[in-house]
Protein backbone atom coordinates (compact mmCIF):
# COMPACT_ATOMS: atom_id res chain seq x y z
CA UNK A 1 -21.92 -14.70 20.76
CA UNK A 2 -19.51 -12.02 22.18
CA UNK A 3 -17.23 -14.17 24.27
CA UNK A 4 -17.24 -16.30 20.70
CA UNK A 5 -16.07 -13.31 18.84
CA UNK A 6 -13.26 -12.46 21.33
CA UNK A 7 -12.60 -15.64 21.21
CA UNK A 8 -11.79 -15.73 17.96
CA UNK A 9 -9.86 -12.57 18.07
CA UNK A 10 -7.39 -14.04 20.68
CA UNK A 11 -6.87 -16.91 19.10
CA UNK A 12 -6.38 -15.04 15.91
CA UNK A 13 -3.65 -12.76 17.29
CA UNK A 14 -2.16 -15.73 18.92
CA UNK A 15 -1.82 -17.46 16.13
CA UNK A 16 -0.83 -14.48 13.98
CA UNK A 17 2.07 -13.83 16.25
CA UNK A 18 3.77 -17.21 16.60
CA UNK A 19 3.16 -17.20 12.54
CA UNK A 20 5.14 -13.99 12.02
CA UNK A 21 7.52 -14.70 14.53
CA UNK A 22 9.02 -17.66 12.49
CA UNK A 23 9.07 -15.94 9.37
CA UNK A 24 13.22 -15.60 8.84
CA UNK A 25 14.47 -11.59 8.38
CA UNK A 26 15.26 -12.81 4.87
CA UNK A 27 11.44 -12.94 3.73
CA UNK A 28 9.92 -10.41 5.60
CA UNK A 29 10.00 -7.92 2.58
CA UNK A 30 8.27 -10.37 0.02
CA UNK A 31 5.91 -11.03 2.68
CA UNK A 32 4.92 -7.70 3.79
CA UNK A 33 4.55 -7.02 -0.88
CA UNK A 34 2.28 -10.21 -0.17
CA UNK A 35 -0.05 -9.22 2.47
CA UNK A 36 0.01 -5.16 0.87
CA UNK A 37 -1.95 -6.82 -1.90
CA UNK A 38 -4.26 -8.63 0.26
CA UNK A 39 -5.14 -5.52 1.55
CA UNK A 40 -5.38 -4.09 -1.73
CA UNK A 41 -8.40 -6.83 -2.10
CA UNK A 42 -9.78 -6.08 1.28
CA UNK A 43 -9.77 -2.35 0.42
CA UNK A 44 -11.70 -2.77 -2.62
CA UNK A 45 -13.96 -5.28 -0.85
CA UNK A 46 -15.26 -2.79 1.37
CA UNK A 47 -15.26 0.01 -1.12
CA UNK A 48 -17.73 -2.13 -3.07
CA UNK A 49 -19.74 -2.75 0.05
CA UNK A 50 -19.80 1.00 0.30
CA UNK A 51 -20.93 1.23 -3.18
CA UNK A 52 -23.69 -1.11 -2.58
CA UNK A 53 -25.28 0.79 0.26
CA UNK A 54 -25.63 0.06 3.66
CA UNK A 55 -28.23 0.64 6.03
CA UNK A 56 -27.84 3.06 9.11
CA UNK A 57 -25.58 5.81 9.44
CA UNK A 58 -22.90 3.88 12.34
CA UNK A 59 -22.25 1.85 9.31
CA UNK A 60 -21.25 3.77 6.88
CA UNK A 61 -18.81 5.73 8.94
CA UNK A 62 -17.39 2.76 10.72
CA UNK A 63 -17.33 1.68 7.11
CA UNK A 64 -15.22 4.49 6.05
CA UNK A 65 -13.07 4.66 8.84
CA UNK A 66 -12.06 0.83 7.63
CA UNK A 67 -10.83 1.74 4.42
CA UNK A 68 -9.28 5.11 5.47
CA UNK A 69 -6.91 2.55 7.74
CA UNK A 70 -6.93 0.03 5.45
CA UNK A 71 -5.77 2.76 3.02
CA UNK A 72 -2.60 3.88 5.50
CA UNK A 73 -2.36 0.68 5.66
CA UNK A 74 -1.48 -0.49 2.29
CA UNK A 75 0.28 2.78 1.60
CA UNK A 76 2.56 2.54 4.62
CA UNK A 77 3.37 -0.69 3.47
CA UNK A 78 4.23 -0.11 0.18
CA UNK A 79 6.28 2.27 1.21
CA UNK A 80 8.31 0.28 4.07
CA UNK A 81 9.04 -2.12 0.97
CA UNK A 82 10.10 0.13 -1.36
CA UNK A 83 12.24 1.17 1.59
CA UNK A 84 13.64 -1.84 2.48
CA UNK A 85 14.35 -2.70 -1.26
CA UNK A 86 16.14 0.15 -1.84
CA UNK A 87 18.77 -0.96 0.52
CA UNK A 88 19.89 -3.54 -1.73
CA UNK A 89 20.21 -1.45 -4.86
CA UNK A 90 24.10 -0.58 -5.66
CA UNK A 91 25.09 2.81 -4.97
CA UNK A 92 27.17 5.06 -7.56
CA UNK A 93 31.09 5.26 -5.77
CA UNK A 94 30.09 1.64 -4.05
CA UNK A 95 32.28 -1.44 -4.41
CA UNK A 96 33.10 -2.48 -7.80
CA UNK A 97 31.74 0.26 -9.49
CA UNK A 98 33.49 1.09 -12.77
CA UNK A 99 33.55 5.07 -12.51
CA UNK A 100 35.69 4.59 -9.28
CA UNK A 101 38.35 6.93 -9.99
CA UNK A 102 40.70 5.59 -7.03
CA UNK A 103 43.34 3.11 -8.64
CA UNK A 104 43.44 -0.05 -8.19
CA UNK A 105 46.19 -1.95 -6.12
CA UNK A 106 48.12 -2.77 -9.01
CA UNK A 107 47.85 0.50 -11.20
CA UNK A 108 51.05 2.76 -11.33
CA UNK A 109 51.27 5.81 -12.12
């Protein structure tokens, strides 16, 4: 069952990889807003499992350690987006902004 389960986990990364690696630089920021809310499920997944009880001590605290990274997680995340975004926004004194106060090529003065 072990060698199954890493297995798995290989193949997983594996496939993850040549996945992401494909992904053009253009949707990486959509895509990153994307999987931030799947976390945002998985989070509350295990916070309901939490909820629920579980049995044995190793459990819960391997339980909480999950959502305290899946919790960086998601808040990293958000945060690398909101980053990234706000590289596109127009700054104030930018190209064609109206409150440039340099004239224009044709102005005279």
């Amino acid at each position: 069952m072990l060698v199954q389960n890493l297995a798995v986990l290989v193949l997983a990364g594996f496939v993850g990889f040549m996945v992401i690696s494909k992904v053009p630089t253009t949707l990486h920021t959509p895509l990153m807003s994307g999987t931030n809310a799947i976390h945002g499920i998985v989070l509350l997944g295990g916070l309901v499992v939490l909820g629920l009880g579980t049995e044995g001590v190793l459990n819960k605290v391997l339980l909480v350690i999950a959502i305290a990274f899946g919790t960086i997680n998601i808040v990293g995340g958000f945060l690398v987006t909101d980053r990234m975004l706000g590289m596109f926004k127009r700054r104030p004194g930018g190209p064609g902004d109206s409150t440039d106060s340099t004239p224009s090529r044709g102005a005279r003065s």
